[in-house]
N, C-alpha and C. Protein backbone atom coordinates (compact mmCIF):
# COMPACT_ATOMS: atom_id res chain seq x y z
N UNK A 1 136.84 68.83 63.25
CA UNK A 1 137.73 69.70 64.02
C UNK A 1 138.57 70.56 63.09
N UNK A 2 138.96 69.99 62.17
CA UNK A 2 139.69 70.63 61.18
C UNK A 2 139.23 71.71 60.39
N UNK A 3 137.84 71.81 60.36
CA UNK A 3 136.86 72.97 59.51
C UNK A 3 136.88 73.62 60.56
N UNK A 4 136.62 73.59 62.15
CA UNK A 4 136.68 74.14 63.32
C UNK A 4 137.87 75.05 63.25
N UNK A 5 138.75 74.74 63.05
CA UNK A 5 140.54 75.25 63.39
C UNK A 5 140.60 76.47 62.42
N UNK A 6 140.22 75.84 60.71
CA UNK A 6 140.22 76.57 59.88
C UNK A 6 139.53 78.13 60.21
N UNK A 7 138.10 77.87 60.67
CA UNK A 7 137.53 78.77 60.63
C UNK A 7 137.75 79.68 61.81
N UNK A 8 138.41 79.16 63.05
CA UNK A 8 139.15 80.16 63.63
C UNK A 8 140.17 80.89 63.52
N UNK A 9 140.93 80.47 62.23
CA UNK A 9 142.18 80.79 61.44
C UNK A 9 141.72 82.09 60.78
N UNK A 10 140.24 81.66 60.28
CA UNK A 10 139.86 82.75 58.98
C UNK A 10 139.89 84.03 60.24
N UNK A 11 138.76 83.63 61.17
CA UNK A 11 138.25 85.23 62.03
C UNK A 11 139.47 85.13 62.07
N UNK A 12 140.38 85.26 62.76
CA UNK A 12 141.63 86.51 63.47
C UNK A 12 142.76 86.26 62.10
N UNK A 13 142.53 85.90 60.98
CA UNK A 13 142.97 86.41 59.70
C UNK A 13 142.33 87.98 59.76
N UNK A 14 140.80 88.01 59.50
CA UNK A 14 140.38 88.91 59.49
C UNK A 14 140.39 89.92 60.56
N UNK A 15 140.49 89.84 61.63
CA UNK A 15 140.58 90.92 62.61
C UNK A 15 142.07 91.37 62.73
N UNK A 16 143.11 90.32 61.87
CA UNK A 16 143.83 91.18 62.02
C UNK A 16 144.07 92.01 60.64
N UNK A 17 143.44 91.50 59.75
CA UNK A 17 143.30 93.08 58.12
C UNK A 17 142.54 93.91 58.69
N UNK A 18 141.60 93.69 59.72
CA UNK A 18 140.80 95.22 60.06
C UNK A 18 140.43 95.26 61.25
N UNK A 19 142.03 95.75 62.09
CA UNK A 19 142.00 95.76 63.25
C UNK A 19 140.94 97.20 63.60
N UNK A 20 140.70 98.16 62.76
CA UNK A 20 140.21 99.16 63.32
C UNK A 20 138.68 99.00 63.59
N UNK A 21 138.39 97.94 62.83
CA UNK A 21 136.75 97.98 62.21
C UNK A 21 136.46 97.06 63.54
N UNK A 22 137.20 96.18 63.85
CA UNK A 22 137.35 95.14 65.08
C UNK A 22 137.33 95.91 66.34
N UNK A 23 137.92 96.80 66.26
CA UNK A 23 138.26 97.53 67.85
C UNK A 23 137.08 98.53 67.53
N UNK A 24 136.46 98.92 66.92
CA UNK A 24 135.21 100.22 66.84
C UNK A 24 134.21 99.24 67.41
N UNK A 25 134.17 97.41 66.82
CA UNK A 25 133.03 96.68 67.26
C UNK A 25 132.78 96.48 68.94
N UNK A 26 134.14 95.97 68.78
CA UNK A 26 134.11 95.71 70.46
C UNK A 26 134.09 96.68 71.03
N UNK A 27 134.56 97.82 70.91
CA UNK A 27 133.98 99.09 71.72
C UNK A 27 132.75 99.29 71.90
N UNK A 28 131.89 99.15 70.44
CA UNK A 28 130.61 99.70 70.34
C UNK A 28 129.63 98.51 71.30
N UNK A 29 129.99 97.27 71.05
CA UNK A 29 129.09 96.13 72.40
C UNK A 29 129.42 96.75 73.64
N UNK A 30 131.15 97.27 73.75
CA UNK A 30 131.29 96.83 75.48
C UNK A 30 130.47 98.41 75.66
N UNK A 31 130.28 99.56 75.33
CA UNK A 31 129.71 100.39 75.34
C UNK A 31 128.37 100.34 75.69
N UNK A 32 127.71 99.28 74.41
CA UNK A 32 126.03 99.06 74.86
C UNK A 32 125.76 98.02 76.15
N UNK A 33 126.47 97.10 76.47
CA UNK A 33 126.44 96.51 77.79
C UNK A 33 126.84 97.34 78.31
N UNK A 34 127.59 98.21 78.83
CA UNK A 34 127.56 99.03 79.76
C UNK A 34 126.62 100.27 79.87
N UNK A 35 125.94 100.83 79.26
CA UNK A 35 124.75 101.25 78.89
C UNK A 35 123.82 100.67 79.68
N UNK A 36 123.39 99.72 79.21
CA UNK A 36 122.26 98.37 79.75
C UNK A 36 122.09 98.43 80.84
N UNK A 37 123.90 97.84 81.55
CA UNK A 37 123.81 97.82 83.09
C UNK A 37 123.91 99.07 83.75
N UNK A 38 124.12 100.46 83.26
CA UNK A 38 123.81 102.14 83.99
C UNK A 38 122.06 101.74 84.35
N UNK A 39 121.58 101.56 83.10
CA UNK A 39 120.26 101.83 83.07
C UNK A 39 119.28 101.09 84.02
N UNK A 40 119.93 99.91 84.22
CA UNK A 40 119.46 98.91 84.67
C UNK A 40 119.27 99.44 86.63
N UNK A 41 120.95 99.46 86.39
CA UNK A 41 121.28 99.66 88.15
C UNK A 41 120.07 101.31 88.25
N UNK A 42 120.04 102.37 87.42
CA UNK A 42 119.20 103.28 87.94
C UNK A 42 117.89 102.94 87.75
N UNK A 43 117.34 102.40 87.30
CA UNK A 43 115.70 101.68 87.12
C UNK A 43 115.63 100.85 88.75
N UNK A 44 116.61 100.62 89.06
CA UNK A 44 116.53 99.33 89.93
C UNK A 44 116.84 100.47 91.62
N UNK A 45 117.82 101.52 91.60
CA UNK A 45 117.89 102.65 92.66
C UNK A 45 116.92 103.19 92.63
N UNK A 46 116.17 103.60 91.66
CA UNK A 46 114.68 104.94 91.43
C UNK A 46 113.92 103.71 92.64
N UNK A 47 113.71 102.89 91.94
CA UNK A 47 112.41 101.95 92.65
C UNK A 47 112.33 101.20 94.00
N UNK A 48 113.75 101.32 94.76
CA UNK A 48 114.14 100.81 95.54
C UNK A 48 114.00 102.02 96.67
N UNK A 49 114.46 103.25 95.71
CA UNK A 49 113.97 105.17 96.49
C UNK A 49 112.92 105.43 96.44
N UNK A 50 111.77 105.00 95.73
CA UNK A 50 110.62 105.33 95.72
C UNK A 50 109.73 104.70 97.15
N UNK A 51 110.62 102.99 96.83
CA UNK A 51 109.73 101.99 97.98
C UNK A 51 110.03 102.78 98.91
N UNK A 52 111.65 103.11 99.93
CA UNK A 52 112.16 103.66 101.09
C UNK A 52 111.23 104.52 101.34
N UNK A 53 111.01 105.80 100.98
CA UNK A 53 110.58 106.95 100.57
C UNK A 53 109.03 106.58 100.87
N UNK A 54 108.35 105.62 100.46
CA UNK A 54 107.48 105.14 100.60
C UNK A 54 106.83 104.36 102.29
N UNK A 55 108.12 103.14 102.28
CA UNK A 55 107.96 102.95 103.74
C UNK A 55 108.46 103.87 105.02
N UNK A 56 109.42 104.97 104.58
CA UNK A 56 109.43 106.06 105.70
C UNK A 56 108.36 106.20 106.38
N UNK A 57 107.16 106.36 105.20
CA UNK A 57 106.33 107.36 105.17
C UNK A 57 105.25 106.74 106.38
N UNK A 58 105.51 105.79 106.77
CA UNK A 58 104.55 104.78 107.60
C UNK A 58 103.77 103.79 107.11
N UNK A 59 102.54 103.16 107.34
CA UNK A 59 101.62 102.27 106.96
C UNK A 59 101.64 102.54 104.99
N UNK A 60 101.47 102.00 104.36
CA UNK A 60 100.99 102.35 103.12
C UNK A 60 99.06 102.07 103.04
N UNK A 61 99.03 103.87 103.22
CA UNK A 61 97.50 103.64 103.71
C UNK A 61 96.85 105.20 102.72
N UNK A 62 96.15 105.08 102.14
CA UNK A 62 95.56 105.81 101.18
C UNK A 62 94.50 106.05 101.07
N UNK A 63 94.25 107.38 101.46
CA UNK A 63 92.72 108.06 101.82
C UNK A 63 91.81 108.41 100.60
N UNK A 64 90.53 107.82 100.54
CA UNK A 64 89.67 107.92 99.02
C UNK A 64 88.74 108.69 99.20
N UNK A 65 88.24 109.47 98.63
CA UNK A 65 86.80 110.79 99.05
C UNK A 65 86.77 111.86 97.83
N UNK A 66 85.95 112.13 97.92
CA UNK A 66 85.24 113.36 96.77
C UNK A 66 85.65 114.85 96.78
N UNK A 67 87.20 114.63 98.07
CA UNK A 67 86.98 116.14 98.06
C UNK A 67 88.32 116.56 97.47
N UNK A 68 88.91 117.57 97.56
CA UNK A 68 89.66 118.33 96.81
C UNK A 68 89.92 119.52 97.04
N UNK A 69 91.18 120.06 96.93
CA UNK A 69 91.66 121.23 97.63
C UNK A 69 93.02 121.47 97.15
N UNK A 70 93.28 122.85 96.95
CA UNK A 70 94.65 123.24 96.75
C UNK A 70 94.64 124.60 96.34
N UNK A 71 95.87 125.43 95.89
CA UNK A 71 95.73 126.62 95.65
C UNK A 71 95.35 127.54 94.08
N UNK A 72 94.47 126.19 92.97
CA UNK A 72 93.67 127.00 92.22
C UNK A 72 92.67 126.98 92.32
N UNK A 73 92.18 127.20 93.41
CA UNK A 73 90.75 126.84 93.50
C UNK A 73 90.22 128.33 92.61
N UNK A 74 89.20 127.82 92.08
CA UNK A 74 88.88 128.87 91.67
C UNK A 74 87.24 129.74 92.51
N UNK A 75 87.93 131.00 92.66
CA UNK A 75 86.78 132.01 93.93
C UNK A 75 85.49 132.12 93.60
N UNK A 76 84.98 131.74 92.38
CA UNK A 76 83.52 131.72 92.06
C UNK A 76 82.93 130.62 92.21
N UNK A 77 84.04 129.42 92.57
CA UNK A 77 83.43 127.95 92.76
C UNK A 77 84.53 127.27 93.57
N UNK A 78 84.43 128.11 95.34
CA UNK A 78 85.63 127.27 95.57
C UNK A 78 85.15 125.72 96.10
N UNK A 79 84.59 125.24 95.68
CA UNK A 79 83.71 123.87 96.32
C UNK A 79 83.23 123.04 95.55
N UNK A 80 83.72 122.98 94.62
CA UNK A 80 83.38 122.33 93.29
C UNK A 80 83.64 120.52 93.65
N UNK A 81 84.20 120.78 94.83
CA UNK A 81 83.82 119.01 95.18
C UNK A 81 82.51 118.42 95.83
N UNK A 82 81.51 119.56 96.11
CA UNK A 82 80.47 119.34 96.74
C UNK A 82 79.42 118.67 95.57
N UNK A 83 79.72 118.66 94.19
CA UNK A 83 78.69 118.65 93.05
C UNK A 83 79.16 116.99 92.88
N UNK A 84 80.33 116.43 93.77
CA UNK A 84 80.87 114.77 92.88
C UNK A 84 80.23 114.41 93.88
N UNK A 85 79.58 113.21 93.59
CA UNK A 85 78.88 112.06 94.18
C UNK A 85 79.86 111.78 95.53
N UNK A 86 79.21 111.25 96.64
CA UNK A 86 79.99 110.46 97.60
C UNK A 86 80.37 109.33 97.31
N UNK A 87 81.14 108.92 97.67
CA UNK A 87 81.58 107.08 97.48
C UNK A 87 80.80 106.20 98.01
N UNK A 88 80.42 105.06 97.67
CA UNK A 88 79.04 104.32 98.31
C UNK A 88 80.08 103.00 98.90
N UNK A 89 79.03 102.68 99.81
CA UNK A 89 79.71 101.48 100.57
C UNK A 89 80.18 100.46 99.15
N UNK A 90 79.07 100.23 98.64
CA UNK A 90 79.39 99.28 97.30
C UNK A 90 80.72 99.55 96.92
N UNK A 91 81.29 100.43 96.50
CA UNK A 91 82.15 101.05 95.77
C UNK A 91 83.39 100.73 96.77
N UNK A 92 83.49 101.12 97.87
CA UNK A 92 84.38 100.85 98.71
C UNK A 92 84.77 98.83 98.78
N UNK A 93 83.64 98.39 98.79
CA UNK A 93 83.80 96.79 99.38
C UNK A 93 84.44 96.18 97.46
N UNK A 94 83.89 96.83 96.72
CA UNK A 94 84.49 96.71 95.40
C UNK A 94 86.14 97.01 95.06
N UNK A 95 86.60 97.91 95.79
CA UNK A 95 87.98 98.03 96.28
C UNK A 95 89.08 97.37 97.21
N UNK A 96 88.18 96.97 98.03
CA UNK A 96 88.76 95.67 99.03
C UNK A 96 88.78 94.76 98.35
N UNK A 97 87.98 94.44 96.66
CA UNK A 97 88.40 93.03 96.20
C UNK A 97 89.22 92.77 95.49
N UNK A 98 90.02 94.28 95.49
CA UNK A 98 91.63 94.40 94.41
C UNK A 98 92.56 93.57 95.03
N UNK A 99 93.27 92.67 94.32
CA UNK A 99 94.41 91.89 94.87
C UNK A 99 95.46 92.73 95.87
N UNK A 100 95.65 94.28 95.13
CA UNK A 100 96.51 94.90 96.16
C UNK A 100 96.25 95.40 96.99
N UNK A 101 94.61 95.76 97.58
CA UNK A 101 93.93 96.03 98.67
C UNK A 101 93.91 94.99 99.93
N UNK A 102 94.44 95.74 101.09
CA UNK A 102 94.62 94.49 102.40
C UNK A 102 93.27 94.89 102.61
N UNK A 103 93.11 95.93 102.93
CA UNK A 103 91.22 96.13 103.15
C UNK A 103 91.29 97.40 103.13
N UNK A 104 89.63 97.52 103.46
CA UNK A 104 89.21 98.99 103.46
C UNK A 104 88.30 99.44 104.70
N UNK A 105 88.88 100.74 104.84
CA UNK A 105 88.03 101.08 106.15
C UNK A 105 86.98 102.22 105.53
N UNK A 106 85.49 102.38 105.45
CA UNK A 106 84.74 103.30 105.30
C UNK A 106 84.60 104.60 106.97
N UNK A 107 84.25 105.11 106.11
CA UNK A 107 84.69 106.47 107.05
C UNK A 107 83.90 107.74 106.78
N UNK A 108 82.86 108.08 107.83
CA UNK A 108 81.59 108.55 107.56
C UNK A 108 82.02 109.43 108.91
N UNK A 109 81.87 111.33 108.31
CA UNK A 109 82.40 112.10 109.24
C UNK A 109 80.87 113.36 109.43
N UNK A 110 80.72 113.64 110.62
CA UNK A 110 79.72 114.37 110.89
C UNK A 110 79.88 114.86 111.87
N UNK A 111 79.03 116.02 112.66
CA UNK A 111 79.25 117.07 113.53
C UNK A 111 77.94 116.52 114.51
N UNK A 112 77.99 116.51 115.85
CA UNK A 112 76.70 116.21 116.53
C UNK A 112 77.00 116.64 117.92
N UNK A 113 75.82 117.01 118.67
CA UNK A 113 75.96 117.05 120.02
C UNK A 113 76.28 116.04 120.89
N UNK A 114 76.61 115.92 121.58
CA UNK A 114 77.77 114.73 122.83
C UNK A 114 76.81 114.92 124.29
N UNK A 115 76.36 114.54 125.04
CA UNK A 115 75.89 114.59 126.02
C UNK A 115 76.16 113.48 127.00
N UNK A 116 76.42 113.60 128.37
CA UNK A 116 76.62 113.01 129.22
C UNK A 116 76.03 113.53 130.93
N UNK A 117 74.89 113.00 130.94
CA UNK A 117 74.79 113.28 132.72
C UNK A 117 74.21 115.02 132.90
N UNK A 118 73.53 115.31 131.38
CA UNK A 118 73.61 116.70 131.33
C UNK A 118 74.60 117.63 130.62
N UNK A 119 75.77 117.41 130.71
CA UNK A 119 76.89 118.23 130.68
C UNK A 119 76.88 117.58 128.81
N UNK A 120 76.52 118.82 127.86
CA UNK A 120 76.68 118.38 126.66
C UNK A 120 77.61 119.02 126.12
N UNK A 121 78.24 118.88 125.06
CA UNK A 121 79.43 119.11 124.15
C UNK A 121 78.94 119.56 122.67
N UNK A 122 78.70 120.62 122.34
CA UNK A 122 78.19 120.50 120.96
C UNK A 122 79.14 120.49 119.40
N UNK A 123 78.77 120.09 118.58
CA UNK A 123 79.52 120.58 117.23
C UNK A 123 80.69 119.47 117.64
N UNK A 124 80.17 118.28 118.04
CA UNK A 124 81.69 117.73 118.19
C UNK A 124 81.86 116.50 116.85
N UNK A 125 83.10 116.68 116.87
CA UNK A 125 83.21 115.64 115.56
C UNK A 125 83.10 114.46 115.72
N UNK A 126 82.44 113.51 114.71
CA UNK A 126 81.91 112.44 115.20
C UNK A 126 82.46 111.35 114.07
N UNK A 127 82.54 110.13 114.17
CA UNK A 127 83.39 109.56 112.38
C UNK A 127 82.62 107.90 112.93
N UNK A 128 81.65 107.97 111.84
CA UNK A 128 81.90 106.50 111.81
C UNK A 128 82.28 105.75 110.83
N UNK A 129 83.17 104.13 111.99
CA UNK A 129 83.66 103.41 110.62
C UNK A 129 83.64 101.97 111.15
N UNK A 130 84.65 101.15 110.39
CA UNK A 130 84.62 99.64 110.29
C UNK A 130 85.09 99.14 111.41
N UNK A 131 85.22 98.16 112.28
CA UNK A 131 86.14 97.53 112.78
C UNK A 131 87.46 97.80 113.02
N UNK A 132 87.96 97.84 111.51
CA UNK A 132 89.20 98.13 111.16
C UNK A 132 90.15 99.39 111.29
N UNK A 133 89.58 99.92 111.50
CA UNK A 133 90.03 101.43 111.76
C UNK A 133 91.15 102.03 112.43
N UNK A 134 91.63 101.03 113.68
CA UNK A 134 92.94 101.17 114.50
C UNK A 134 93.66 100.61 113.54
N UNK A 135 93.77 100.23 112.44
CA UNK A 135 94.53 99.51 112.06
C UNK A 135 95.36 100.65 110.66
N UNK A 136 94.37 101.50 110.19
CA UNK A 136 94.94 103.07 109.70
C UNK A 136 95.08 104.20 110.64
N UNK A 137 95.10 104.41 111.61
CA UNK A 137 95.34 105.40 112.41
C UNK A 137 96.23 105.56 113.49
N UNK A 138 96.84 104.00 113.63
CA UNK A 138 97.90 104.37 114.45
C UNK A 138 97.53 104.44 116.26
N UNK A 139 98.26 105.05 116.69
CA UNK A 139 98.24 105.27 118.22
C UNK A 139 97.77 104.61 119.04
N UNK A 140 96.59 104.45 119.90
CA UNK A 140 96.59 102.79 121.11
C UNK A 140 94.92 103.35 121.66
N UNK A 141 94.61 102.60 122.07
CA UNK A 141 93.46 102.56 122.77
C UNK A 141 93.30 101.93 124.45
N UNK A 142 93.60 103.13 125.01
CA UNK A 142 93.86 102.36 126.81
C UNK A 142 93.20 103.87 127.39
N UNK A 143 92.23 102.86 128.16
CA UNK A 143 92.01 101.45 128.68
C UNK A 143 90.70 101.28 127.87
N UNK A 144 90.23 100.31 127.96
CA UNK A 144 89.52 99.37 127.04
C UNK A 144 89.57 99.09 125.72
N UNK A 145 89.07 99.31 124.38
CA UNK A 145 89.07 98.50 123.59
C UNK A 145 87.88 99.24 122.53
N UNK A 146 88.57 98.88 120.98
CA UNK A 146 87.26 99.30 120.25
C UNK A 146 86.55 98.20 119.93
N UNK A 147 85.53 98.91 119.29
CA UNK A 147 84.22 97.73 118.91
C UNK A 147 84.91 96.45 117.68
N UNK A 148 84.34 95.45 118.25
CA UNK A 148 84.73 94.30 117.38
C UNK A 148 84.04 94.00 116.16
N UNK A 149 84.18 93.39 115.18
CA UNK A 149 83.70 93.06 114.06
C UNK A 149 81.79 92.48 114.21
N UNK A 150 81.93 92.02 115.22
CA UNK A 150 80.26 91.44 115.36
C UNK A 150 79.85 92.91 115.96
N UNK A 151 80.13 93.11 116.74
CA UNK A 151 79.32 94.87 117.12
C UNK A 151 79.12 95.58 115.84
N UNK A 152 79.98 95.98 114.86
CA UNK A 152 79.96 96.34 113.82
C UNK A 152 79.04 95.91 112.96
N UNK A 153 78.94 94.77 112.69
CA UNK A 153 77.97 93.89 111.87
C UNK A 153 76.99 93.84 112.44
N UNK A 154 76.59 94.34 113.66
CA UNK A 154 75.40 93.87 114.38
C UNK A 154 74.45 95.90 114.33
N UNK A 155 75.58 96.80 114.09
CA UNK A 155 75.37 97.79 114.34
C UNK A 155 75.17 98.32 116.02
N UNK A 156 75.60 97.59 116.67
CA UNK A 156 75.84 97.65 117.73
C UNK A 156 75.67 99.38 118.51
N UNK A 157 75.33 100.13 119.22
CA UNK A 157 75.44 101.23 119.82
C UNK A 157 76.95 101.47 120.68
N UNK A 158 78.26 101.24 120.27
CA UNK A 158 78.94 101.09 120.95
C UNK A 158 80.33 102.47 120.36
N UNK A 159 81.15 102.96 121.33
CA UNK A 159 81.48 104.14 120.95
C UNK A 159 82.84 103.84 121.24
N UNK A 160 84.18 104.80 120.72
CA UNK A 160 85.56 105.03 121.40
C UNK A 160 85.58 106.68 120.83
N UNK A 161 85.57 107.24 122.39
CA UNK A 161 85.97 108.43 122.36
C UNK A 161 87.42 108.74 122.77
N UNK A 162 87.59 109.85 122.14
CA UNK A 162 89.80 109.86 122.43
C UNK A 162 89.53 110.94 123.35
N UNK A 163 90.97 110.98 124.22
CA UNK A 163 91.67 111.08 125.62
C UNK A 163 90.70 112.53 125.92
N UNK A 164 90.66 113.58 124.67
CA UNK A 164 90.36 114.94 125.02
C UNK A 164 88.52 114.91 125.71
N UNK A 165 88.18 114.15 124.83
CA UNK A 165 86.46 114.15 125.07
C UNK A 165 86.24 113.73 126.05
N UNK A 166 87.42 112.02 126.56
CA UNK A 166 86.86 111.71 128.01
C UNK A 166 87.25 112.54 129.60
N UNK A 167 88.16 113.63 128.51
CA UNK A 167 88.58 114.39 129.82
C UNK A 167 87.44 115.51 130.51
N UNK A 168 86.62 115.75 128.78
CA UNK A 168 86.24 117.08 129.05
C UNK A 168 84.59 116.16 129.34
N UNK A 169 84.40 114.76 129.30
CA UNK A 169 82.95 114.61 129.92
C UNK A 169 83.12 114.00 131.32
N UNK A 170 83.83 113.16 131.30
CA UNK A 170 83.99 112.45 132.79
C UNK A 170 84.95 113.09 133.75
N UNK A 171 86.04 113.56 133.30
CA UNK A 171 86.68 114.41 134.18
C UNK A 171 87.65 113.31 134.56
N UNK A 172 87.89 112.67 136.19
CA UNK A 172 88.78 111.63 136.46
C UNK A 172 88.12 110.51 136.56
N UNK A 173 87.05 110.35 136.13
CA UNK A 173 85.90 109.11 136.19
C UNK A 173 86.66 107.99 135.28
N UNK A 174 86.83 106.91 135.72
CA UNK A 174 86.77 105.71 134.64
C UNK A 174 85.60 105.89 133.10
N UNK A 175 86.23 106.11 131.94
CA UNK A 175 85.07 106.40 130.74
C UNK A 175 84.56 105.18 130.46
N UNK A 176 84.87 103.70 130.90
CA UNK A 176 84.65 102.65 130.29
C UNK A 176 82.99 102.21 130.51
N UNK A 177 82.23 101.98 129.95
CA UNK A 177 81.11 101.71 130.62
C UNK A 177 79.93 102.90 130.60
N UNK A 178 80.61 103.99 130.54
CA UNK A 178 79.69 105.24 130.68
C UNK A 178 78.54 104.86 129.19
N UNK A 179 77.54 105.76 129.93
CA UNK A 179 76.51 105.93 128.54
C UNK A 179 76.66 107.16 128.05
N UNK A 180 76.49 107.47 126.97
CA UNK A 180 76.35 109.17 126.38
C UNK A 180 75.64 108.71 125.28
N UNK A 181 75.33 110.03 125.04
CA UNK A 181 74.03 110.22 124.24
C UNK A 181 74.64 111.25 122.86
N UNK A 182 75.14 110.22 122.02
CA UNK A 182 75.80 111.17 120.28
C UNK A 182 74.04 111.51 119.54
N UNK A 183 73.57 112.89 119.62
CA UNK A 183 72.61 113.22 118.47
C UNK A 183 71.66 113.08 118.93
N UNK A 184 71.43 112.81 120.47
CA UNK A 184 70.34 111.92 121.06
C UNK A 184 70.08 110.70 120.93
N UNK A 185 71.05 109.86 120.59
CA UNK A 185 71.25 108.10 120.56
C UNK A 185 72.00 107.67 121.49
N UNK A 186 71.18 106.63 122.17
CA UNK A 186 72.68 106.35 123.89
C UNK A 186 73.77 105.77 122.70
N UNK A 187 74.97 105.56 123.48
CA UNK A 187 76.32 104.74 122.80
C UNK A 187 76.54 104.33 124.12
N UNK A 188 77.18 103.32 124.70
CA UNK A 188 78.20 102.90 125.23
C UNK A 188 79.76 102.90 125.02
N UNK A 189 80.32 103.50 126.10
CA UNK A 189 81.89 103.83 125.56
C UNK A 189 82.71 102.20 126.01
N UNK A 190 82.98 102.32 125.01
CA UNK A 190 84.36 100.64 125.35
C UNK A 190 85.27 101.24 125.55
N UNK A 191 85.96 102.20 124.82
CA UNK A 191 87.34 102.55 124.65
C UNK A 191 87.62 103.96 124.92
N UNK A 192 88.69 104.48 125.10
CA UNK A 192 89.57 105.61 124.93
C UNK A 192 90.51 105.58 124.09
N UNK A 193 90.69 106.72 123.17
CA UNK A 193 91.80 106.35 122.11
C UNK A 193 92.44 107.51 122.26
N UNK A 194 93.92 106.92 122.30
CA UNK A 194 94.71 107.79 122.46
C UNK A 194 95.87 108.36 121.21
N UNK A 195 95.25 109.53 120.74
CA UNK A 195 95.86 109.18 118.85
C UNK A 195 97.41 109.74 118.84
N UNK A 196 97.89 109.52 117.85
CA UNK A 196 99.14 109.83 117.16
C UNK A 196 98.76 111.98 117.21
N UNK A 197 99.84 112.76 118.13
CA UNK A 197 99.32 114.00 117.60
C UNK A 197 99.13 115.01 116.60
N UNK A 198 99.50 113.95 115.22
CA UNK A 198 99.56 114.73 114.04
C UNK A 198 98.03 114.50 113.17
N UNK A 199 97.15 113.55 114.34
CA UNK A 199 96.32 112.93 113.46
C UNK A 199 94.82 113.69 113.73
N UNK A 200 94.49 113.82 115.01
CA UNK A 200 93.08 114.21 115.37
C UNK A 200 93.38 115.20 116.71
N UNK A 201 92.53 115.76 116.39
CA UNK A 201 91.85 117.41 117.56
C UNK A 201 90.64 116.61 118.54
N UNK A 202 89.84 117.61 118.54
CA UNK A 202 88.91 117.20 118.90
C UNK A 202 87.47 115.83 118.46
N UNK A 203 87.18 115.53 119.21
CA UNK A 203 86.30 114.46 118.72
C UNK A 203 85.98 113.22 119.44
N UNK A 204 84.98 112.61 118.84
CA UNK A 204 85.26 110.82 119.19
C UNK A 204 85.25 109.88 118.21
N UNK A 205 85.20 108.56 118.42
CA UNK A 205 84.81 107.91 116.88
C UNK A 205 84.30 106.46 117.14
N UNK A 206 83.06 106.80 117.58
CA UNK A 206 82.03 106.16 117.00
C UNK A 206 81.64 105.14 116.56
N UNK A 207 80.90 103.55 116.98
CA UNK A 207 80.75 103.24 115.82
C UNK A 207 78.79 103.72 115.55
């Protein structure tokens, strides 16, 4: 205890011969801890504004494809996404096995004639995809229902056309049940989907 005492004797001997050199130190720590914690608390606001900013934004859902667009396109090649490969199913189910992937929906978009009872629809947009699909797009499906995971897997002929298509084929008819003919292939309609209006125009979707 006594070497203890001493040697607390010596420091504030010494801090007090060089009180200045003492007060520049402790300035210069309480300075860099406070530093630390600026930096800290804004590392910790950026990422907390990014997440918000992030979950505003809705689902965290992120669209993958070959194409590309913006304002350098350049006029002698404005299509220069037509030369990159498509994404292959492989490639997609290889992405669903990322730890931060909840899943993936493939999404296969084409133009085809619509027919019903005669009364056909041409050039209409057509999308096929997974199961999963209400689950990135939002909005509801009434009345009935989209295709389930075994229809899917089974390749099933089974269809959900949204509100506009069943207006403009059936008119006030119940759509559930109807047959139509996408490309000249019957489908059966299960569903009506009724989308979010920032999302889809015209169309149906297919599986």
């Amino acid at each position: 205890m006594t070497a203890l005492f001493e040697g607390v004797g010596i420091a504030l001997a010494s801090l007090r011969a060089h009180k200045m050199r003492a007060a520049l130190t402790i300035l210069g720590v309480a300075i860099g801890v406070t530093v630390v914690m600026v930096i800290g608390a804004l590392i910790s606001g950026f990422n907390k504004g990014i997440s918000d900013m992030l979950g505003s934004l809705g689902p965290k859902t992120f669209w993958v494809g070959r194409y590309w667009g913006g304002q350098d396109e350049d006029p002698e090649d404005p299509d220069p996404w037509r030369r990159r490969p498509p994404v292959t199913i492989e490639e997609a189910r290889r992405l669903e096995e990322l730890p931060t992937i909840a899943f993936v929906v493939v999404d296969e978009n084409t133009l085809a004639d619509i027919n019903f009872e005669g009364h056909t629809l041409s050039a209409i947009n057509v999308r096929g995809r997974d199961a999963d699909w209400p689950m990135i797009e939002g909005g509801h499906i009434h009345p009935g229902r989209s295709f389930s995971h075994l229809e899917d897997a089974a390749n099933s002929h089974v269809a959900v056309v949204n509100t506009k298509l069943a207006e403009n084929l059936f008119g006030q008819r119940d759509a559930i049940a109807r047959r139509i003919k996408i490309g000249g292939v019957p489908y059966d309609v299960v569903g009506v989907y009724d989308p979010p209006p920032r999302l889809f125009g015209d169309g149906d979707h297919p599986k």
